[in-house]
Protein backbone atom coordinates (compact mmCIF):
# COMPACT_ATOMS: atom_id res chain seq x y z
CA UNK A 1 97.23 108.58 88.35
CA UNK A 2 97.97 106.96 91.61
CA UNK A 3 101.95 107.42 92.45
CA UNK A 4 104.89 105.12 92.38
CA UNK A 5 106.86 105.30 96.12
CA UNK A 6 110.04 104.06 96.53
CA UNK A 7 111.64 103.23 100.01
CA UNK A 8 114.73 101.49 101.22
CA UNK A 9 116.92 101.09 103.86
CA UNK A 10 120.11 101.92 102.99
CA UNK A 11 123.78 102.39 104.97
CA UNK A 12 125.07 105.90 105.46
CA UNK A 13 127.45 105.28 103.23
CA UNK A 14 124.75 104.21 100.35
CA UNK A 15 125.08 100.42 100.91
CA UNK A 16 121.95 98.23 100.59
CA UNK A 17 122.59 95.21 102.78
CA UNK A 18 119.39 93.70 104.20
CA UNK A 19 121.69 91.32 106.46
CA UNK A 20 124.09 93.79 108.06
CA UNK A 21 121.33 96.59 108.36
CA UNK A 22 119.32 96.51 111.85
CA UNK A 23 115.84 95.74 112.03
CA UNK A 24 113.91 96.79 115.09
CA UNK A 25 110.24 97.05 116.21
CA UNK A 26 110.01 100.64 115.05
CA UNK A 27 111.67 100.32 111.75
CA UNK A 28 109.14 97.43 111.07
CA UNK A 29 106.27 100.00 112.41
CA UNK A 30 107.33 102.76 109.94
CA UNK A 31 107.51 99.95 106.97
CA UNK A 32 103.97 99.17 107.97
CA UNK A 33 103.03 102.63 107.66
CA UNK A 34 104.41 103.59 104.16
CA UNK A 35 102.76 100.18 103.11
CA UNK A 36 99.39 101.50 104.70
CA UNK A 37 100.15 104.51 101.58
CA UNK A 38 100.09 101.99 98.80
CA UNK A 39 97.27 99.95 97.29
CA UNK A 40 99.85 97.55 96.41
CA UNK A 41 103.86 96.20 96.08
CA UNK A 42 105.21 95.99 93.71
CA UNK A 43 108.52 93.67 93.22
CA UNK A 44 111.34 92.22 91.23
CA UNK A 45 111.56 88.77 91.22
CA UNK A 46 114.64 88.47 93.88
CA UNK A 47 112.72 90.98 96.36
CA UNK A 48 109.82 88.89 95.97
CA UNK A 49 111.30 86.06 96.76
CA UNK A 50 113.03 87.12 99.44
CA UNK A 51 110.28 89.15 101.40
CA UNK A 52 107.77 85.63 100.52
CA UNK A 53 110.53 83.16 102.13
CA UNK A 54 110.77 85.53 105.16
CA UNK A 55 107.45 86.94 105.74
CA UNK A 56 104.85 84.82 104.52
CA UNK A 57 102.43 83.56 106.95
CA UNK A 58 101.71 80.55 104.86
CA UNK A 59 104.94 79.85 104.04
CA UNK A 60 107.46 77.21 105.56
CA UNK A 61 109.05 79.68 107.74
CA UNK A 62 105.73 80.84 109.16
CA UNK A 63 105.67 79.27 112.86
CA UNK A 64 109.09 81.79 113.21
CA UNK A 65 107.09 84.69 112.07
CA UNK A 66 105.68 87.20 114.95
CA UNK A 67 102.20 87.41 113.17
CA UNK A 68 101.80 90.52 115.52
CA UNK A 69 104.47 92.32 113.78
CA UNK A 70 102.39 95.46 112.24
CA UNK A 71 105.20 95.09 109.30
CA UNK A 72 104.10 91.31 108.49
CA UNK A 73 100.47 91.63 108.70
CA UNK A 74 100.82 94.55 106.79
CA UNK A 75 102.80 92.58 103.46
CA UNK A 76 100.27 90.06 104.09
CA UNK A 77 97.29 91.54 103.16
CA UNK A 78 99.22 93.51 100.58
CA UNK A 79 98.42 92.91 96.74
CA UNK A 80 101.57 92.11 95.19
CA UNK A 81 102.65 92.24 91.66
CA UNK A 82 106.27 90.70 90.77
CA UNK A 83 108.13 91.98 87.71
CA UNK A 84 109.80 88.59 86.36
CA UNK A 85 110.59 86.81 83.04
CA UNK A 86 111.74 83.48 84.89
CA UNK A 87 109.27 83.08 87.01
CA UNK A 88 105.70 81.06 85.71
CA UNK A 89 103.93 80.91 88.91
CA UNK A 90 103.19 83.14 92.32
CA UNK A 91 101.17 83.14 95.15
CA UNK A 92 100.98 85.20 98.31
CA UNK A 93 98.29 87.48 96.88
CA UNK A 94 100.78 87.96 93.45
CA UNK A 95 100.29 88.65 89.75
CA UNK A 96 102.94 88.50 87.37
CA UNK A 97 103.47 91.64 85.31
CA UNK A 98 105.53 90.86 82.50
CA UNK A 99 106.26 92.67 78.43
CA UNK A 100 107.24 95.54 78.24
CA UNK A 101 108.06 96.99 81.45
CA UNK A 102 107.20 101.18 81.02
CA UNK A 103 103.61 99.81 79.94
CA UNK A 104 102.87 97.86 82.70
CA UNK A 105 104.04 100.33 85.02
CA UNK A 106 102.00 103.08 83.35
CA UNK A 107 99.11 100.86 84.03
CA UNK A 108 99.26 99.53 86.88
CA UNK A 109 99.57 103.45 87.82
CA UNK A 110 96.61 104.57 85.81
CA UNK A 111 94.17 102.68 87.71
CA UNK A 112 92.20 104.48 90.62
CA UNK A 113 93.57 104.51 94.33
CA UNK A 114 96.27 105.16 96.75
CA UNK A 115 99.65 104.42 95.24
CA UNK A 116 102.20 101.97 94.82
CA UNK A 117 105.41 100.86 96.66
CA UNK A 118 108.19 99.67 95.46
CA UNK A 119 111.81 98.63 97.02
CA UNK A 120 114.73 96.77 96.38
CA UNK A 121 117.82 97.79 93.96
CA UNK A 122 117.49 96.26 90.79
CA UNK A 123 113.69 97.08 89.28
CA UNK A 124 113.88 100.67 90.79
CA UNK A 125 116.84 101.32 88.61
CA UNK A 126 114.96 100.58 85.44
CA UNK A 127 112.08 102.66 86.79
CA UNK A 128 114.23 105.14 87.74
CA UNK A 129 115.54 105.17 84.17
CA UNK A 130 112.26 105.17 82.85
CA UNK A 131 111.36 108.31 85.36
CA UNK A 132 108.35 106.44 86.89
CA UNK A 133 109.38 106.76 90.13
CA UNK A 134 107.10 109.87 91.73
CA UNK A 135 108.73 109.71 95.94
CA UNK A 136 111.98 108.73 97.06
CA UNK A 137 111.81 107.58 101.00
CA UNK A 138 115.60 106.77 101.76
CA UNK A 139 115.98 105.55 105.33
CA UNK A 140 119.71 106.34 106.26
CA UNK A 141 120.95 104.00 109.01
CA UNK A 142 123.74 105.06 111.17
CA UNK A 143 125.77 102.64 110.20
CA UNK A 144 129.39 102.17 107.77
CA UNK A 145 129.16 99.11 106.09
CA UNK A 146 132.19 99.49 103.30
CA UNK A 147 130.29 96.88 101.17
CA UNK A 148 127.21 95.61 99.29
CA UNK A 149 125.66 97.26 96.10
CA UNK A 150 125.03 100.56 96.11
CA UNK A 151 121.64 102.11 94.82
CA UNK A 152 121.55 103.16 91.09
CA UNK A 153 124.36 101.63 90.48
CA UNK A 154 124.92 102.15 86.47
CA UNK A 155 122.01 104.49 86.09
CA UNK A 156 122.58 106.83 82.73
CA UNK A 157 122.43 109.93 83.83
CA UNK A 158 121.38 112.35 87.10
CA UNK A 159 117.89 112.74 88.72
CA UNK A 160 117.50 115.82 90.27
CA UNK A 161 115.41 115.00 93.59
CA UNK A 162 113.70 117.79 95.86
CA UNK A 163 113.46 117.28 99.47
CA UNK A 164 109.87 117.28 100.74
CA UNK A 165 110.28 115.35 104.51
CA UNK A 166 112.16 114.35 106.92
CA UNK A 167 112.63 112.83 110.43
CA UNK A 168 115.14 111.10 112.79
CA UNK A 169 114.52 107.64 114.10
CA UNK A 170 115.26 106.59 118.17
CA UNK A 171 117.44 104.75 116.54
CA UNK A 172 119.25 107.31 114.44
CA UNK A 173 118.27 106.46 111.01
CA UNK A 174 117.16 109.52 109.20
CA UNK A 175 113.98 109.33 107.17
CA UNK A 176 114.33 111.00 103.99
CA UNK A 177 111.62 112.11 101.51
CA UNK A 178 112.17 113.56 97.97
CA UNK A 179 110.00 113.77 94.77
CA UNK A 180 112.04 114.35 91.30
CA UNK A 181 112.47 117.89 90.04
């Protein structure tokens, strides 16, 4: 079964903010390489939309996209599946997985290859809850933000998470790596 990876970028103290948190050649180098882990992304429906208005080469926005970037021609190529009841149509390389949500998941694992990546807040809570989650990559950014949602917000009760990796940044962040217990 190919594993579920979870990584985002998060404030030290546990705010996700995409628009107050720095992005920088290397942190766009080290999302290119966790992507290079994964056979494919997978997204809820604002992440999707969100990574497709800002880093799709085809898109509208695409003359202001560095095409060089190792990060964009790495989402590029990516398959993408987007976890949505509202939405009826994708493209950039995207299925729609929709029904019921632990099924899908446990499919879209069973088949043969490298893994699967997954960020953002609110779809990695339900996976979380469902414990389908199998790596935790939490890249702490030395920086206070005092607001924006904080991960696993609500979640129902504690995962116990073993520490497995970890590295400093130039920049500061620390690079985190833990698989549940």
């Amino acid at each position: 079964m190919r594993p579920l990876r979870y990584s985002i970028n998060l404030s030290i103290d546990g705010c996700y903010d995409h628009r107050v948190l720095p992005a920088n050649e290397e942190l766009h180098r080290r999302a290119a390489e966790s992507l290079g882990r994964a056979d494919a992304l997978l997204f809820g429906r604002v992440t999707y939309e969100m990574m497709e208005s800002a880093f799709n080469l085809a898109g509208p926005s695409s003359p202001e996209i560095d095409a060089s970037d190792p990060f964009v021609t790495a989402i590029n190529a990516a398959k993408k599946y987007v976890v949505s009841t509202t939405l009826e149509d994708v493209g950039w390389n995207t299925k729609l997985v929709n029904g019921d949500l632990e099924q899908a998941i446990l499919d879209l694992k069973a088949q043969p290859g490298d893994g699967l990546f997954v960020g953002g807040v609110t779809l990695p809570l339900a996976l979380v809850e469902r414990g389908l989650i199998d790596e935790f990559e939490f890249l702490i950014h030395p920086r206070i933000v005092g607001h924006g949602p904080s991960l696993f917000s609500g979640l129902s009760k504690h995962v116990d998470l073993e520490l497995v990796d970890h590295s400093t940044m130039a920049s500061g962040a620390i690079v985190a790596t833990y698989v549940p217990r």
